[in-house]
Protein backbone atom coordinates (compact mmCIF):
# COMPACT_ATOMS: atom_id res chain seq x y z
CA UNK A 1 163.35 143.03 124.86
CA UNK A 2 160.11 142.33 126.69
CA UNK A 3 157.31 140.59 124.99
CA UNK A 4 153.64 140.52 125.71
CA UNK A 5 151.12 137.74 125.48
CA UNK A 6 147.43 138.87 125.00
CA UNK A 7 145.12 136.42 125.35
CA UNK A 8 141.78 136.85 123.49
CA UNK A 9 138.85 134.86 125.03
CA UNK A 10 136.33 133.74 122.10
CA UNK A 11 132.87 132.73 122.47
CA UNK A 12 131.45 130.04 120.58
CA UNK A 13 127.82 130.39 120.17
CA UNK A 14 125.92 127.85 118.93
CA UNK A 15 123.56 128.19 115.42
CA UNK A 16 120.49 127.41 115.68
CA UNK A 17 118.96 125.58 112.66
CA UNK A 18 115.48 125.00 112.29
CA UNK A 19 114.80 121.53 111.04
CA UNK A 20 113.92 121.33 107.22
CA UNK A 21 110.47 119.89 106.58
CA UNK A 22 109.37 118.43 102.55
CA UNK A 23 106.36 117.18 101.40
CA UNK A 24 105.22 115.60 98.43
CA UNK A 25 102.60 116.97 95.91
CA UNK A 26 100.85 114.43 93.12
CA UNK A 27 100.00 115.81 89.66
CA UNK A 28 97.13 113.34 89.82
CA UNK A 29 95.18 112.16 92.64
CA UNK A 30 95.67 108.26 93.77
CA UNK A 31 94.20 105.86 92.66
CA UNK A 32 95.34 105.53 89.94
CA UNK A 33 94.98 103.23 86.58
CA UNK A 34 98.09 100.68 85.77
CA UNK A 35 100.59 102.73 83.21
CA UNK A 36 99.79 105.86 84.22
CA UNK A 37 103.16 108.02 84.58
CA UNK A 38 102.49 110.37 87.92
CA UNK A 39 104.12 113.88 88.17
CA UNK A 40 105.83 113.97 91.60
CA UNK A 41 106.95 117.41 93.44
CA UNK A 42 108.84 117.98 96.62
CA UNK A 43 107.84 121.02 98.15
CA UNK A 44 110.92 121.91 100.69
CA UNK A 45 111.08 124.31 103.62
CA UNK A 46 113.81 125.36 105.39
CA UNK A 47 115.46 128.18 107.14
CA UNK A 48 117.07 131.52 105.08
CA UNK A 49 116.88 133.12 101.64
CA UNK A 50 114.99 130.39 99.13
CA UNK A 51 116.88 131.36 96.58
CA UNK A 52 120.43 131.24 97.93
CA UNK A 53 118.95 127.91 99.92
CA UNK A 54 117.57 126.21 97.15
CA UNK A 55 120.91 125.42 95.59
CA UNK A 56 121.71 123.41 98.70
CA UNK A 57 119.00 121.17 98.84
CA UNK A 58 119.19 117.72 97.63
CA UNK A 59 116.58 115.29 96.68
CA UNK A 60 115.81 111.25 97.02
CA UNK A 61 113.18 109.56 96.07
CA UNK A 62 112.44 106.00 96.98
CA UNK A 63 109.36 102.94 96.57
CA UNK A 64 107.67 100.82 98.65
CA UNK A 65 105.31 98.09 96.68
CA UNK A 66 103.38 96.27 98.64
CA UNK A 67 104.96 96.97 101.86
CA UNK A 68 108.30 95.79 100.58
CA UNK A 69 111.71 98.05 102.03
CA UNK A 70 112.17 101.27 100.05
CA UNK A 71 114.26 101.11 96.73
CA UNK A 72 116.05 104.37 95.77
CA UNK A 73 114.07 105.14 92.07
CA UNK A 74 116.58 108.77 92.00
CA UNK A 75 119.33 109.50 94.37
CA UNK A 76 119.93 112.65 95.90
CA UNK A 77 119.48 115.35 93.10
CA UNK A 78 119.00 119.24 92.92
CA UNK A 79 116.04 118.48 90.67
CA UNK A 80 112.54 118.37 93.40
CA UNK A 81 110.41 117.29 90.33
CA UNK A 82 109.85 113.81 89.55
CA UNK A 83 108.16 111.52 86.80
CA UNK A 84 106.95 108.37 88.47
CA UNK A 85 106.66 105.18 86.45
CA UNK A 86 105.04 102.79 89.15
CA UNK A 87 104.66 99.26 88.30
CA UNK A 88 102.92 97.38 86.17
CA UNK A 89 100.44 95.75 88.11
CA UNK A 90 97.99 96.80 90.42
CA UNK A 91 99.49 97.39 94.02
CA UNK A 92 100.02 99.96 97.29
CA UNK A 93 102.64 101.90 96.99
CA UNK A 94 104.69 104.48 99.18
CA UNK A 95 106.75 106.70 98.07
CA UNK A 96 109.38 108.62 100.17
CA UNK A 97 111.33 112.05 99.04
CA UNK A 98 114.24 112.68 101.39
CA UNK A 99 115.81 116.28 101.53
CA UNK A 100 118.69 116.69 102.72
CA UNK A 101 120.35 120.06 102.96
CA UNK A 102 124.23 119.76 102.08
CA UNK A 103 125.18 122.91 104.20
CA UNK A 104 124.25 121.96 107.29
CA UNK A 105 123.38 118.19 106.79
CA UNK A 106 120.38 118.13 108.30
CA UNK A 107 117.69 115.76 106.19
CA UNK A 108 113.70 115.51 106.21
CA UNK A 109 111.32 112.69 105.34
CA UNK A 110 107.96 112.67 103.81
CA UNK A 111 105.93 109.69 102.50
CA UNK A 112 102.88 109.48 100.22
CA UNK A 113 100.74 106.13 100.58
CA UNK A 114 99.22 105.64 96.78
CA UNK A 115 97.64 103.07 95.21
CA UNK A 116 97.82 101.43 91.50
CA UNK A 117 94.25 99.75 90.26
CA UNK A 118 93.12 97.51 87.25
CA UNK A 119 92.90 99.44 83.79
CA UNK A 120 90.49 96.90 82.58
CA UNK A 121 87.32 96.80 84.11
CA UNK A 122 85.39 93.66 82.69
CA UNK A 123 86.81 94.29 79.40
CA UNK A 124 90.39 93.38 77.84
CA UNK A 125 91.54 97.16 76.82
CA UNK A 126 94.80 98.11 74.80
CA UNK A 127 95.80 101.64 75.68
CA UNK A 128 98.40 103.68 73.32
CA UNK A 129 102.18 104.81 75.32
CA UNK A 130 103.57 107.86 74.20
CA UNK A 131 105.72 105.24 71.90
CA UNK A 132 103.41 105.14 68.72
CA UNK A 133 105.07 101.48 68.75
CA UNK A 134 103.94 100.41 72.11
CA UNK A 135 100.43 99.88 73.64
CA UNK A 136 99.16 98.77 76.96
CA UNK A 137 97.25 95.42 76.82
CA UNK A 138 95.23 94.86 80.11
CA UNK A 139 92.70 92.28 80.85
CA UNK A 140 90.66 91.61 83.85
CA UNK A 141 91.33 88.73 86.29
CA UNK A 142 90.32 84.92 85.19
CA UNK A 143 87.44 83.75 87.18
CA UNK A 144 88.10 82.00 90.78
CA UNK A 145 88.63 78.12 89.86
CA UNK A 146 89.71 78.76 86.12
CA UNK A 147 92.73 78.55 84.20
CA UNK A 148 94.76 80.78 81.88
């Protein structure tokens, strides 16, 4: 009995992937006033069919205030919209969506610089919350020298 080897010669070609780009859209336009809730959405782009695509894309959003190091406000999520609740004080913030495709690992960073202000402007002003319970009581700063 005589056996025969066949050897079969493969050829790996690479894939190419195109790197996945994201940016972030505001529902409102910075500045804006202390308590105001701010509608976030990650707009993603990446290689192939959207819709069979879009179930592999993750996203994470994170905070800067002030300059401080980013702090992860949602972890990686299938969900691209987001309902910022920045601060409550006036401040510069950043905020940074990260997408990361979980196919092919690949990630993409995009960062929006936006800034909190005052509510009160020379006047003490209490503002209603979507909790009929709970208003916003601002009041503009003491004058230099004085006391609270």
């Amino acid at each position: 009995m005589r056996f025969t080897a066949t050897i079969v010669a493969a050829v790996c070609l690479p894939v190419c992937w195109s790197a996945p780009s994201v940016r972030i859209v505001p529902a409102l336009a910075s500045p804006q006033p202390v308590g105001t809730v701010i509608g976030l959405a990650a707009l993603a782009k990446d290689e192939g069919d959207p819709f069979k695509l879009f179930a592999k894309l993750r996203f994470r959003y994170s905070v800067s205030v002030d300059g401080s190091p980013f702090r992860v406000v949602r972890d990686f999520s299938p969900e691209s919209n987001f309902s910022w609740r920045p601060e409550r004080f006036e401040h510069e913030a950043r905020v940074k969506v990260t997408l990361k495709n979980i196919a092919t690992k690949m990630t993409a960073d995009s960062e929006l610089p936006f800034q909190i202000v005052a509510r009160a402007k020379g006047q003490p002003v209490a503002t209603p919350t979507a909790n009929p319970l709970v208003a916003l009581f601002s009041a503009p700063a003491c004058p230099q020298g004085s006391r609270f």
